[in-house]
Structures are given as structure tokens and as C-alpha cells.
Protein backbone atom coordinates (compact mmCIF):
# COMPACT_ATOMS: atom_id res chain seq x y z
CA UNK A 1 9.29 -21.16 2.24
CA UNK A 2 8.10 -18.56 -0.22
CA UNK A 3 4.54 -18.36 0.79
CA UNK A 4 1.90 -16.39 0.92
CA UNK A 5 -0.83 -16.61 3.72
CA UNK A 6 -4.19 -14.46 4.09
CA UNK A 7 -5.84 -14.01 7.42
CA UNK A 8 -9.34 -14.99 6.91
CA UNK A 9 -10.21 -12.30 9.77
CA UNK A 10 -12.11 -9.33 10.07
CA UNK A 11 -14.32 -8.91 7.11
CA UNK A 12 -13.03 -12.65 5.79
CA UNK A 13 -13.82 -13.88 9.10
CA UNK A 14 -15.85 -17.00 9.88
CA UNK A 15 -16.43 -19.92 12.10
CA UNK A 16 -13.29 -20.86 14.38
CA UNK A 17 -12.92 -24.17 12.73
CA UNK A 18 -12.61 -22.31 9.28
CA UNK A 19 -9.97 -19.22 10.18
CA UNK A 20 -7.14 -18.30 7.83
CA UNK A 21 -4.38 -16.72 9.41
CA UNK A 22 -1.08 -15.06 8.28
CA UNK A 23 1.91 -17.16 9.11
CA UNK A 24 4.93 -16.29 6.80
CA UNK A 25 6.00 -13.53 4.02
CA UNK A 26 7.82 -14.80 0.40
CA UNK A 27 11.32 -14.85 0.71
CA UNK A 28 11.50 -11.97 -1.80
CA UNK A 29 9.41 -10.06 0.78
CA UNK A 30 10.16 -8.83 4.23
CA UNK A 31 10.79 -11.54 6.72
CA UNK A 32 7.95 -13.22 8.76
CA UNK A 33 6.63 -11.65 11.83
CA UNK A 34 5.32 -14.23 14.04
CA UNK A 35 3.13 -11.15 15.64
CA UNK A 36 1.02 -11.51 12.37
CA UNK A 37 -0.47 -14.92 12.95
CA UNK A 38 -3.58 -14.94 15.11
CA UNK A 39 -4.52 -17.11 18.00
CA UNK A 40 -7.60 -19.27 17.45
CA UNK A 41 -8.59 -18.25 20.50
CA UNK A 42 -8.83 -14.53 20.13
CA UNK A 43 -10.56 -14.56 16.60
CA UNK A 44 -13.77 -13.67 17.52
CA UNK A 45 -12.77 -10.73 19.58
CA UNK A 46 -10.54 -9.61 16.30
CA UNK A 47 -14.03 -9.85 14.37
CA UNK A 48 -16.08 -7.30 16.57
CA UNK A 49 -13.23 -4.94 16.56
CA UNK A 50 -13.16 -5.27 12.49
CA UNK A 51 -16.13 -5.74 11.74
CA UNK A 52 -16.66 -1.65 10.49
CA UNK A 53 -12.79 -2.20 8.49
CA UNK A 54 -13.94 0.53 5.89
CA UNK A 55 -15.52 3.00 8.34
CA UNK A 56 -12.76 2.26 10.81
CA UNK A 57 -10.62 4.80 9.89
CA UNK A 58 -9.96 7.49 12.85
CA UNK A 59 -13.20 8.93 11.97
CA UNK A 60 -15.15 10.51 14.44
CA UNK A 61 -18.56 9.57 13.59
CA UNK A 62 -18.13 6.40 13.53
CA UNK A 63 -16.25 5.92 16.69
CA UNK A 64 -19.88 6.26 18.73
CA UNK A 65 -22.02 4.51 16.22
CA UNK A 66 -25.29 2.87 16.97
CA UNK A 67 -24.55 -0.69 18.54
CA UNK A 68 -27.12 -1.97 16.04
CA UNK A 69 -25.60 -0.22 13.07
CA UNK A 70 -22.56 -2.70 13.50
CA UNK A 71 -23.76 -5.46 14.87
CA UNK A 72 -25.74 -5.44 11.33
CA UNK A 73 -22.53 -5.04 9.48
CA UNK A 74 -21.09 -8.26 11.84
CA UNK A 75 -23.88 -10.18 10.41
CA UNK A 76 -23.15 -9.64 7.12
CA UNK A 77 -19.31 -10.15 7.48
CA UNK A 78 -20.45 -13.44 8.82
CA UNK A 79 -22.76 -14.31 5.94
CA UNK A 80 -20.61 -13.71 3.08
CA UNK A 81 -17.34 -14.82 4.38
CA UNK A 82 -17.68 -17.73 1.72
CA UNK A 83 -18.18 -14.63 -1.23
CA UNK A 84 -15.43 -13.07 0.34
CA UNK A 85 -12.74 -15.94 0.22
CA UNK A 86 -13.91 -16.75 -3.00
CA UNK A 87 -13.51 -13.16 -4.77
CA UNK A 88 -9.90 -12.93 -3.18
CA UNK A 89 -9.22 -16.36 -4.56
CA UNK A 90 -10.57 -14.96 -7.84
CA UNK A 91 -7.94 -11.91 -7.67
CA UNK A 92 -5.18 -14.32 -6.66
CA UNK A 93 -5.03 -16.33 -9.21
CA UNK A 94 -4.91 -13.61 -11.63
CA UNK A 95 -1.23 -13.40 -11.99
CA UNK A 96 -0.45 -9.59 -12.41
CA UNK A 97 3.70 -8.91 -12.09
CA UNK A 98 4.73 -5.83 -14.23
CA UNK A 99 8.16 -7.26 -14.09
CA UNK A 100 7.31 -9.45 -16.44
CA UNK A 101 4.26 -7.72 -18.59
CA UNK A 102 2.45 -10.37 -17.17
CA UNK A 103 -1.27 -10.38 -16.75
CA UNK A 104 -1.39 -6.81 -16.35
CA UNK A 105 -4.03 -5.44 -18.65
CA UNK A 106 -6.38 -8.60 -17.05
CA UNK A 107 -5.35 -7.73 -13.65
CA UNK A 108 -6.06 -4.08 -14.15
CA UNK A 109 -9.68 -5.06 -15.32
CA UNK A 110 -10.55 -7.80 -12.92
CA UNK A 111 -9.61 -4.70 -9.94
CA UNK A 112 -11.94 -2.42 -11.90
CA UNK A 113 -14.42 -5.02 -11.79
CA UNK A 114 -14.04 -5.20 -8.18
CA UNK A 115 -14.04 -1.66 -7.24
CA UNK A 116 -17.71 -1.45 -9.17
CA UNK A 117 -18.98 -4.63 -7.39
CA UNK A 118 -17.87 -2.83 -3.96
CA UNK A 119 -19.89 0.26 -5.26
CA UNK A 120 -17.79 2.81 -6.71
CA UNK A 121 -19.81 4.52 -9.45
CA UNK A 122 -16.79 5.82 -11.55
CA UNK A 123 -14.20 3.68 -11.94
CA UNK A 124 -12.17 4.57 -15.12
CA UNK A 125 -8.47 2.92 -16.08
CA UNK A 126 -5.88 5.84 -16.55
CA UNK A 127 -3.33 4.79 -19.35
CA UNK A 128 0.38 5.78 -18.84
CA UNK A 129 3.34 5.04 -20.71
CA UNK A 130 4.19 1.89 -18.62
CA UNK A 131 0.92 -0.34 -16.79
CA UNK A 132 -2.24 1.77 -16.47
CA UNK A 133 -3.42 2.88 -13.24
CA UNK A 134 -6.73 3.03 -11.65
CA UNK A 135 -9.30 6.12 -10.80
CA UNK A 136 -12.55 5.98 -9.32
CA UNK A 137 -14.59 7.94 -7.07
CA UNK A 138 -17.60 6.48 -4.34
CA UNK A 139 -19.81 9.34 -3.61
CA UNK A 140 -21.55 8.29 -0.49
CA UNK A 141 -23.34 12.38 0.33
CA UNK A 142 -20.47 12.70 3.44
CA UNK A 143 -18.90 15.59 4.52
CA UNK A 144 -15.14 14.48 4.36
CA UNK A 145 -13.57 12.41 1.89
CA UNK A 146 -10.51 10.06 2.49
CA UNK A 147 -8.45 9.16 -0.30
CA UNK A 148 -7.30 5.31 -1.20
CA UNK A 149 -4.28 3.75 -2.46
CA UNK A 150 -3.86 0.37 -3.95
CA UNK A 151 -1.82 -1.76 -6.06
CA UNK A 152 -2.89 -4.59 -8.45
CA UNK A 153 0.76 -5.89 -9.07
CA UNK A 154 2.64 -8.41 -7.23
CA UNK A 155 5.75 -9.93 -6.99
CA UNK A 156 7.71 -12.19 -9.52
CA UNK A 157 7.71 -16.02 -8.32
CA UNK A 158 10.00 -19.09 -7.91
CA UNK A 159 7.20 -22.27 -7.90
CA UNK A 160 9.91 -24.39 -6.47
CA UNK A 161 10.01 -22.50 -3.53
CA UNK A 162 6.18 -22.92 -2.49
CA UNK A 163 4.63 -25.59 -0.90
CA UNK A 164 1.47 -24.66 -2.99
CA UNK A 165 1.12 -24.07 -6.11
CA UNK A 166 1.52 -19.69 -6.18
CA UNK A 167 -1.54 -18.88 -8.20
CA UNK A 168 -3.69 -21.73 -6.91
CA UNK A 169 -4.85 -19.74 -4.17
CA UNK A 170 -5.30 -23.22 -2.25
CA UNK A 171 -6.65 -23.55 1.05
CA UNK A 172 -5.01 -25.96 3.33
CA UNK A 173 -4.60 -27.16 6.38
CA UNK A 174 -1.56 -26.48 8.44
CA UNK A 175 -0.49 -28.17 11.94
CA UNK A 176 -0.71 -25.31 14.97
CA UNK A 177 -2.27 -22.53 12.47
CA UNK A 178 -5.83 -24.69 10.81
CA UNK A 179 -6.78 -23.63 7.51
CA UNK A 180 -4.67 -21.08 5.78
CA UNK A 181 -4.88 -19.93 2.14
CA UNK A 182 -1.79 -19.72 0.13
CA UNK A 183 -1.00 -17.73 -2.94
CA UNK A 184 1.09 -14.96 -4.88
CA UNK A 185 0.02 -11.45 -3.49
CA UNK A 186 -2.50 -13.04 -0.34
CA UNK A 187 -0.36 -10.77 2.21
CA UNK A 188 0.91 -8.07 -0.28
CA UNK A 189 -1.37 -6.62 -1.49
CA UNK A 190 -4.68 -8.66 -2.50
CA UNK A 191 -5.06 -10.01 0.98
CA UNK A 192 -5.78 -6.70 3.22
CA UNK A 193 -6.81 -4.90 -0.05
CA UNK A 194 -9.72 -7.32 -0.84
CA UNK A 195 -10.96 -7.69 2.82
CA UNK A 196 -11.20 -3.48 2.33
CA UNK A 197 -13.39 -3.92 -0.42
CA UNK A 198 -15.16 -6.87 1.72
CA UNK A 199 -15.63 -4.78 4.62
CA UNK A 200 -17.47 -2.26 1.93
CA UNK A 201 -19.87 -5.01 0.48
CA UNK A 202 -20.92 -5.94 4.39
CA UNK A 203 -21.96 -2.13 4.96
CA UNK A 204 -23.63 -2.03 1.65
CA UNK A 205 -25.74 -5.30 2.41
CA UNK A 206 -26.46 -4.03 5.73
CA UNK A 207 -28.59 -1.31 4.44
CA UNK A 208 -26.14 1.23 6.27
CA UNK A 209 -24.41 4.40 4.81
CA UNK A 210 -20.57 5.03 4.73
CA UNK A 211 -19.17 8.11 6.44
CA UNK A 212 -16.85 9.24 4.03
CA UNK A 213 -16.49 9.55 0.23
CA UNK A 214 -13.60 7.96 -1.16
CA UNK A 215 -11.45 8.99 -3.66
CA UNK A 216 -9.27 5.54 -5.02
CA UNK A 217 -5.97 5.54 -6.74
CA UNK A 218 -4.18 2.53 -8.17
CA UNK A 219 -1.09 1.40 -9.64
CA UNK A 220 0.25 -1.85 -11.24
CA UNK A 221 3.67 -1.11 -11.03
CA UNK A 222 4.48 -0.72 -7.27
CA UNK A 223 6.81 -3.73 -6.96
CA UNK A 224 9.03 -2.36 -9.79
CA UNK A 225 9.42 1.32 -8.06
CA UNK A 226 6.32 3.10 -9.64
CA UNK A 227 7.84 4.44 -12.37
CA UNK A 228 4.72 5.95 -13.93
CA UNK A 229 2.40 6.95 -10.52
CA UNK A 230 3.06 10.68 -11.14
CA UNK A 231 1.56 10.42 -13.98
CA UNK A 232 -1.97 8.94 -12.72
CA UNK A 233 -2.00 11.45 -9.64
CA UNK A 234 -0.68 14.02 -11.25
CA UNK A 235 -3.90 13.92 -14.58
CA UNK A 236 -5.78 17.33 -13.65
CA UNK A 237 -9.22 15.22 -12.39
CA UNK A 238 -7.30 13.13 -10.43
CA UNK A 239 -5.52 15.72 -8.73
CA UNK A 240 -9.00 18.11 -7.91
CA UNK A 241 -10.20 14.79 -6.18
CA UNK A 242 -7.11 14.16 -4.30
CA UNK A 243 -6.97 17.50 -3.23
CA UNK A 244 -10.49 17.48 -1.41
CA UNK A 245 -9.17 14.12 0.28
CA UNK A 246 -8.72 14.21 4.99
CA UNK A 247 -5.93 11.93 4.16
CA UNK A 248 -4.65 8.59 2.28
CA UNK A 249 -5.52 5.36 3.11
CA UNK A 250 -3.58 2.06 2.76
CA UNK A 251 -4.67 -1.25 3.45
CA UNK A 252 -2.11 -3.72 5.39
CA UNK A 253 -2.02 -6.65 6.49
CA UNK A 254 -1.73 -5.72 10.65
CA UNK A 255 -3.52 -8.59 12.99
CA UNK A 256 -1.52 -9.76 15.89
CA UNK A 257 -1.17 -13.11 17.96
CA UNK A 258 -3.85 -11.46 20.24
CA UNK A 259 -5.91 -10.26 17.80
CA UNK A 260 -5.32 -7.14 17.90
CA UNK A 261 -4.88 -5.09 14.51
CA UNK A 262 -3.18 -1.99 14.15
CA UNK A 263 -4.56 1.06 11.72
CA UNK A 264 -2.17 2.80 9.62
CA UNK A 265 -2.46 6.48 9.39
CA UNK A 266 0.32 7.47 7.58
CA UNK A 267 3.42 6.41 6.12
CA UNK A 268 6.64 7.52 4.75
CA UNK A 269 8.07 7.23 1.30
CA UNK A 270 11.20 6.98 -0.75
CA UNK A 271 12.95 9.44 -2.49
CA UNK A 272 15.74 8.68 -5.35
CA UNK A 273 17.88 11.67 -6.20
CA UNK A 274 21.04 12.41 -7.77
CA UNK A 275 23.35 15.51 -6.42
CA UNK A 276 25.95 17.07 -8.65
CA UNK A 277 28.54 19.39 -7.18
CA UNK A 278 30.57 20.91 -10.02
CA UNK A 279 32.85 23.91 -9.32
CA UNK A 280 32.55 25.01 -12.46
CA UNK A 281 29.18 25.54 -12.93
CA UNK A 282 29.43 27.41 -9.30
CA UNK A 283 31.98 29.44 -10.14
CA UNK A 284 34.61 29.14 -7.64
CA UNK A 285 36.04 25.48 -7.93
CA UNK A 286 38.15 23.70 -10.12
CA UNK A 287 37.00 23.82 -13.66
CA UNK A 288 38.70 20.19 -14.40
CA UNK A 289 39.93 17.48 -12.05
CA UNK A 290 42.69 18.93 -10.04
CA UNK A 291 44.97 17.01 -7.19
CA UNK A 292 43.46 17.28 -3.76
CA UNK A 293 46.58 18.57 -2.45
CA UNK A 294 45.49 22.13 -4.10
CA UNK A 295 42.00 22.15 -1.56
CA UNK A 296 44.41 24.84 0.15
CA UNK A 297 43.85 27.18 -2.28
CA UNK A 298 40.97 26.39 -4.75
CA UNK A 299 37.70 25.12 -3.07
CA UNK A 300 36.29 21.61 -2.94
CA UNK A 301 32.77 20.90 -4.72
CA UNK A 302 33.35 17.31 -3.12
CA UNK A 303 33.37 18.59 0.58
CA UNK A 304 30.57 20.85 -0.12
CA UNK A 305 28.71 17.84 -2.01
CA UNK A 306 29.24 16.17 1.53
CA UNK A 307 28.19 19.11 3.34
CA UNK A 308 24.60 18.93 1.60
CA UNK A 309 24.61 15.64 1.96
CA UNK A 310 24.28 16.11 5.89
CA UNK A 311 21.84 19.12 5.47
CA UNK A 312 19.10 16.52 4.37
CA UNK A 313 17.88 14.74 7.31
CA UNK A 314 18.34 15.44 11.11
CA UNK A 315 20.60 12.85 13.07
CA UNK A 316 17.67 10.90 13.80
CA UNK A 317 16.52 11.05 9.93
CA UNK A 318 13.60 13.01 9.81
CA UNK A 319 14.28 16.05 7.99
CA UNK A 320 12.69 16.36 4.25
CA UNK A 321 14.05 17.31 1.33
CA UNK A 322 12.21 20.50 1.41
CA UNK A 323 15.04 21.39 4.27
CA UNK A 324 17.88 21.19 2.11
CA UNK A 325 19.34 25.01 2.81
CA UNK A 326 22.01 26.57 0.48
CA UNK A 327 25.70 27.41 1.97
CA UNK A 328 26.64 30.36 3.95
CA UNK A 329 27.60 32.35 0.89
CA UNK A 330 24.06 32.02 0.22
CA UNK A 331 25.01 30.16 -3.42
CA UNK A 332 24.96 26.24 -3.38
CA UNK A 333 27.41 24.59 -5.32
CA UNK A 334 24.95 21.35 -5.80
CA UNK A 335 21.99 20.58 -7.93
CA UNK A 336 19.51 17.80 -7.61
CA UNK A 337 19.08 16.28 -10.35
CA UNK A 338 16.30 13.28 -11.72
CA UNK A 339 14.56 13.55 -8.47
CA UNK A 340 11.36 11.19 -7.80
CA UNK A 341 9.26 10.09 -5.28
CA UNK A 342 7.08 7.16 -4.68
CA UNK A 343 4.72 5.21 -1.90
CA UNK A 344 6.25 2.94 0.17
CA UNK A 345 5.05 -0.62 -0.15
CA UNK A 346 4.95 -4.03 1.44
């Protein structure tokens, strides 16, 4: 079934008769992962290790902070898990797919909204020549700065395939997993991205001060390959901030049957390239297409295309581009041509 389901953990967490948890991923998405769905029974525990999601982020001073700093930050997550299901209900239904120019310039606005609510003081939409994306800055007096990455975009739908309606963001009962809430973008990307911004509002309303600045980027055209990204990050203001950023952080969706949730530190992303090997432009191939037979006597640009090819990556593919090393003749035959790069998504 092409559904999807929010944990209502962490900072969306609540009484054990009233949990949300993740069961399945849209059928346009990656499969399932029965590790995401958590156990009634360990719900509570999952709540006192999330409780500080926004400050939780391999930072030092916060890994020995005062007992009463988060137990304050608990109560609040408790207190406005209602506000908190509600606002990512709000973003739900607020269709937003790029693939189909639909609801973007409302979803870009209702995020912006968001991100001021959750107490960044600039938050300004950066225009582009596809979907706008997203800067703002929450100056909190710290020392370091982490950077953040979001999406407002989700994927394209099939209502026949859901056994809720996709943009009712319903919540409903289901037989071994209690109440769930089910809805176009609750696992990527609203879902872990709004119980972020939750986990801000609970240290906020707890009188208590982050530990880092944060610098936010957004896009709303992840699911279609982020055509136009480079040029948010790449605007000269956006860029100074990014540059004083520890790191990027992304939100996922990462509780497991035991409660346990995994933090993301890093991630990899794609690269799309195209490589050209032309002998004439080298010099000392064939200046037209030739029979292979004559590889005896006039070089190959198609074994040398292979050739760089295998200088990209290790055996074990880890190797960047940045490795790609010319030929012993110290000239390389191939060019890289319309090469792009983009974050890796859900």
C-alpha cells in the first residue's frame, strides 16, 4: 500500500495509548523496513533519549547537560504533542510536488512560516529559475554553527493506492501498530523534518538556550533531482553562512522496533556526468570512426574512455571524482562534460 506513516515519537511523542509509529514507505519510495516501527513498549524510553532532538547533534556541550535542563524540555515535548501533530498535519496537507507545479509557491510559504514560528529571525525565499528555495539563519550567541538541509517537496501520488486519503493527513487506528497518521510526505520529508522544528519549539518554551546557531537551506525540488540547488547555495550570502557551518544536518526518519534512533552525521551524494573520449580532439586517435581491427596501429579513445572509467572509484567504491588522474603520457584523452551534483534524499 502506498502509505505514508509518521512516528508520533520523540518530540511528537505522547501518552502510550496515543503513539504514531512508522510502519510502511509509498511504493514509489524505498521499501518498508520493519526496523522503523516502534514497540509500544519501548516508547517512553525512545522519548527521554529524544527529547533534546535539536541539540542532539554530536555536540559536546550538550552531551553532559544539566538533568533539569532536559527534563524541562521533556515536559514541554509532552505538553504540546497535540500542537505538534497538528502543525505537521497542517504541512501535510499542503500538497507541494514540483513534478507537477503543484502547490509549490504555498508550500514554500507555509515552510517559511514554520521556520519563523520555530524562531529563526531571517527567513527569506531565494528565487531560482525552477521552485524557490529557502534561507534563513537562527542566531542563538553559540560558538559553532551547524548548517540544515530540508526539502518542502514530495512525491507525486496514485489515491487509489492509499488506504487514506494522501493529503488528509488522517489519523487512524491500525491492528498491532495503534494510532498511526497517514499522508503524502509524513516519512519523507515533513515527518522527521517537522518533529526538528518541534524539538526547537520545546527548548524555546522551556526557557533554555540552543547550543549552536543554525544556518537552514531548503529546496522544493529534491524529488525531481535538484535541478536548481546550486543556485540557492551557491548566492554569495548563502555561501559566507555555509561556510562558517561544523557540518550539515539532515533530518530522517531513524526509530527502531526497540526504540532506538539512529543520528545521521553525514551522507553521500550523487553525481551525474558525461565523459567524452574523442581522439581527435587528443591528438593521437582516429579523427573519424575507423574499424576496430586498426586498434593495432592507431590508438583507441574507447579503451582509454574505459580506462577512466575505472580510475573513478576504488573496488569498494569510495574514491571521488576529485581522484580521477590523467594517463601515463600525462595527457587524458577524456573530458567531463555537464557535470552536477546533488544531496541524496529519502
Amino acid at each position: 500500500m502506498a502509505n505514508d506513516f509518521v512516528p508520533r515519537t520523540g518530540a511528537l511523542n505522547s501518552s502510550e495509548s496515543n503513539t504514531i509509529k512508522e510502519k510502511e514507505r509509498a511504493s514509489t519510495e524505498r521499501p518498508f523496513d520493519p526496523s522503523q516501527v516502534l514497540s509500544p513498549a519501548s516508547r517512553r524510553a525512545f522519548l527521554q533519549g529524544a527529547a533534546a532532538t535539536a541539540a542532539a547533534l554530536a555536540l559536546p556541550s550538550w552531551s553532559h547537560a544539566d538533568t533539569n535542563d532536559i527534563n524541562a524540555i521533556r515536559t514541554e515535548i509532552e505538553k504540546r504533542h497535540g500542537e505538534s501533530v497538528q502543525r505537521l498535519q497542517e504541512w501535510i496537507r499542503q500538497p507541494s510536488i514540483a513534478a507537477e507545479n503543484r502547490g509549490m509557491s504555498e508550500g514554500c510559504e507555509l515552510a517559511m512560516r514554520m521556520l519563523r514560528d520555530a524562531g529563526f529571525g531571517q527567513v527569506t525565499k531565494v528565487p531560482t529559475d525552477g521552485q524557490p528555495g529557502i534561507f534563513a539563519t537562527l542566531d542563538a550567541g553559540a560558538p559553532r554553527t551547524l548548517g540544515l538541509y530540508f526539502m518542502y517537496d514530495v512525491k507525486q501520488v496514485d489515491p487509489s493506492e492509499w488506504s487514506s486519503p494522501p493529503w488528509d493527513a488522517a489519523i487512524v487506528d491500525r491492528p498491532g501498530l495503534g494510532k498511526v497518521l497517514i499522508g503524502r510526505g509524513a516519512v519523507n520529508q515533513k515527518g522527521p523534518e517537522a518533529t526538528f522544528l518541534a524539538a526547537l519549539h520545546a527548548i524555546r518554551w522551556a526557557g533554555r538556550k540552543l547550543p549552536v546557531n543554525f544556518v537552514f537551506v531548503a529546496e522544493g525540488e529534491e524529488e525531481i533531482g535538484s535541478p536548481h540547488f546550486p543556485q540557492v547555495v551557491h548566492r554569495p550570502e548563502v555561501l559566507a553562512a555555509l561556510k562558517k557551518c561544523s557540518g550539515i544536518f539532515m533530518p530522517f526518519a531513524s526509530q527502531g522496533l526497540d526504540g532506538q534512533v539512529s543520528i545521521f552525521l553525514g551522507a553521500k551524494g550523487v553525481v551525474e556526468l558525461e565523459l567524452i573520449s574523442s581522439g581527435e580532439r587528443w591528438g593521437r586517435g582516429p579523427r573519424k570512426d575507423i574499424h576496430s581491427s586498426n586498434k593495432a596501429r592507431v590508438d583507441s579513445p574507447a579503451w582509454h574512455l574505459v580506462e577512466a572509467l575505472s580510475t573513478l572509484v576504488s573496488p569498494t567504491a569510495t574514491i571521488p571524482l576529485s581522484k580521477v588522474s590523467p594517463t601515463k603520457s600525462g595527457r587524458s584523452p577524456t573530458s567531463i562534460k555537464n557535470c552536477s551534483t546533488r544531496p541524496l534524499g529519502a
